[in-house]
Protein backbone atom coordinates (compact mmCIF):
# COMPACT_ATOMS: atom_id res chain seq x y z
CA UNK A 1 130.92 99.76 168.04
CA UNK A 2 130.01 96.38 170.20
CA UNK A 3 128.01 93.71 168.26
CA UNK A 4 125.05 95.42 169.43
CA UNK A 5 125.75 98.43 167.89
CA UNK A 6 126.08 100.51 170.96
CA UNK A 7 128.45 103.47 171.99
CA UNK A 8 131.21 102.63 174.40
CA UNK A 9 134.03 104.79 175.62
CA UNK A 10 136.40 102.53 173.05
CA UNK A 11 134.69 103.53 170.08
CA UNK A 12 133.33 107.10 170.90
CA UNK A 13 135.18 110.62 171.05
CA UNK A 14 133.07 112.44 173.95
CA UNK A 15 133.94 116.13 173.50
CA UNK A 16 132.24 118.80 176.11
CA UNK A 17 132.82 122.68 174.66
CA UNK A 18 136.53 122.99 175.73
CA UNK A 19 138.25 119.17 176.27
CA UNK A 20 138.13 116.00 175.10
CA UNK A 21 136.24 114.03 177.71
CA UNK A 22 137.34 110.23 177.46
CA UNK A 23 139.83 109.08 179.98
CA UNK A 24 142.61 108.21 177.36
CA UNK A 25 141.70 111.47 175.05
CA UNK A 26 142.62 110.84 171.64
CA UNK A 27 144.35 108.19 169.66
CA UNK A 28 145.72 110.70 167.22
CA UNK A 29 146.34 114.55 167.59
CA UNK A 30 144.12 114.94 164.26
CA UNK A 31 141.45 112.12 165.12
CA UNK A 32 138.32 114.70 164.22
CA UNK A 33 140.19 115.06 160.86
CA UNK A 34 140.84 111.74 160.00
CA UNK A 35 137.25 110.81 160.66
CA UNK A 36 135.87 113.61 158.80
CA UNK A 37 138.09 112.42 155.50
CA UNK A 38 136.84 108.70 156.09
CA UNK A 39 133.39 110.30 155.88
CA UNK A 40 133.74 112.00 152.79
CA UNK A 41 135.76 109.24 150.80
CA UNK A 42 133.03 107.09 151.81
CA UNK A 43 130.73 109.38 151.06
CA UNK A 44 131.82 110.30 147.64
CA UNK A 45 132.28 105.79 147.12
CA UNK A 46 128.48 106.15 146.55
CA UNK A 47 129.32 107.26 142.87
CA UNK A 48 130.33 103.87 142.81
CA UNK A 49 133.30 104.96 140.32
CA UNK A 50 136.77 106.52 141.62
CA UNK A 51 136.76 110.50 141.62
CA UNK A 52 139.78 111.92 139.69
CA UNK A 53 139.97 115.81 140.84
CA UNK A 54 140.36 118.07 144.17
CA UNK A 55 137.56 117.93 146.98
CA UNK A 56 137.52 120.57 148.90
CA UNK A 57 135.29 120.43 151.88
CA UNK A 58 135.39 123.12 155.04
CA UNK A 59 132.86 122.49 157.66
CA UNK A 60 131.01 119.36 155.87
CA UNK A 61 129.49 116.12 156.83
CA UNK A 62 127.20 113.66 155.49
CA UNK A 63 124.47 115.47 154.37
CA UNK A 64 126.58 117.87 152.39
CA UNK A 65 128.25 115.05 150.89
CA UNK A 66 125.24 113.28 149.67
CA UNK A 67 123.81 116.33 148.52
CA UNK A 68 127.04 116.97 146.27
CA UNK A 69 126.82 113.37 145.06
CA UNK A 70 123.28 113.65 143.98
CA UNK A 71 124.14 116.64 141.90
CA UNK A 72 126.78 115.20 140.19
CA UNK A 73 125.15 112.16 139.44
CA UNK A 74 122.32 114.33 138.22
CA UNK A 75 124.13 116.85 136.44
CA UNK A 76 125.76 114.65 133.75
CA UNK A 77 127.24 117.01 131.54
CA UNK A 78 129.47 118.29 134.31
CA UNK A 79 131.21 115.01 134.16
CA UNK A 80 133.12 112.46 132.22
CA UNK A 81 133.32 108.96 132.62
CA UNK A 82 136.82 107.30 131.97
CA UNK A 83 137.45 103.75 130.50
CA UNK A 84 140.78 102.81 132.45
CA UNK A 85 143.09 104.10 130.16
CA UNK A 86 141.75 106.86 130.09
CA UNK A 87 141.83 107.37 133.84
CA UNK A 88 145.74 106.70 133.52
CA UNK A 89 146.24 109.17 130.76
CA UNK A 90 144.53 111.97 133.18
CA UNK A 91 146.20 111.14 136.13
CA UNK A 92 149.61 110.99 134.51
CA UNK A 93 149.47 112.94 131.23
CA UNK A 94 153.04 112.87 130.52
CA UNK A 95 153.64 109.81 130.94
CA UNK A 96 156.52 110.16 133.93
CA UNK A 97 154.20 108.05 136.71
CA UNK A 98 154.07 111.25 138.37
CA UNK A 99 150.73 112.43 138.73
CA UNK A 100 150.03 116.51 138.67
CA UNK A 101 148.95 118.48 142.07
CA UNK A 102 147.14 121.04 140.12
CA UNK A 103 143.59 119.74 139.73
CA UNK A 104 143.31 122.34 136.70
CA UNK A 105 145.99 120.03 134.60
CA UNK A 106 143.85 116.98 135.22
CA UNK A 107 141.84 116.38 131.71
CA UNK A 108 138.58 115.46 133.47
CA UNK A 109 137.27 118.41 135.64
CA UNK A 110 133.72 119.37 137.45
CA UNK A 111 131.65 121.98 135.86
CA UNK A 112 131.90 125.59 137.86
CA UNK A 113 129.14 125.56 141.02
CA UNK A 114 131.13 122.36 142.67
């Protein structure tokens, strides 16, 4: 956005129901996608700690995302809270740096509903 905070065809996507409307279309083939990730990682930065786990999100956008942060921050038994170490040791459980692509072998899960 300018200084003033307004929308100019730099910093806006126009989209009609078929095309991408701005003269230059888009910078990237998955623009929408990129934007809707940056959302939800800063979204989710409103739990104010890292999330260690799998997010995944069809269809969502801000309100969802706040909604789903609410709950978790009022659900506290669904959740753990990890002193640094303890973040390494569920990130990397063996030990081998490598850190596991099955959310399910991560130590530190969400309760069932999220």
């Amino acid at each position: 956005m300018t200084l003033t905070g307004r929308p100019t065809p730099y910093n806006t996507i126009v989209l009609s129901d078929r095309e991408v409307l701005n003269p230059s279309g888009l910078r990237y083939q998955d623009e929408c996608v990129r934007h809707k990730i940056l959302d939800l990682i800063g979204d989710f930065s409103l739990l104010g700690v890292p999330v260690i786990g799998h997010i995944v999100a069809e269809r969502s956008g801000h309100a969802m995302h706040a909604k789903l942060v609410e709950r978790i921050l009022a659900e506290t038994d669904s959740w753990v809270l990890l002193t640094a170490d303890e973040r390494t040791l569920a990130a990397y459980p063996s030990g081998h740096g490598k850190a596991y692509s099955d959310p399910a072998q991560v130590s530190v899960q969400t309760a069932a509903g999220f």
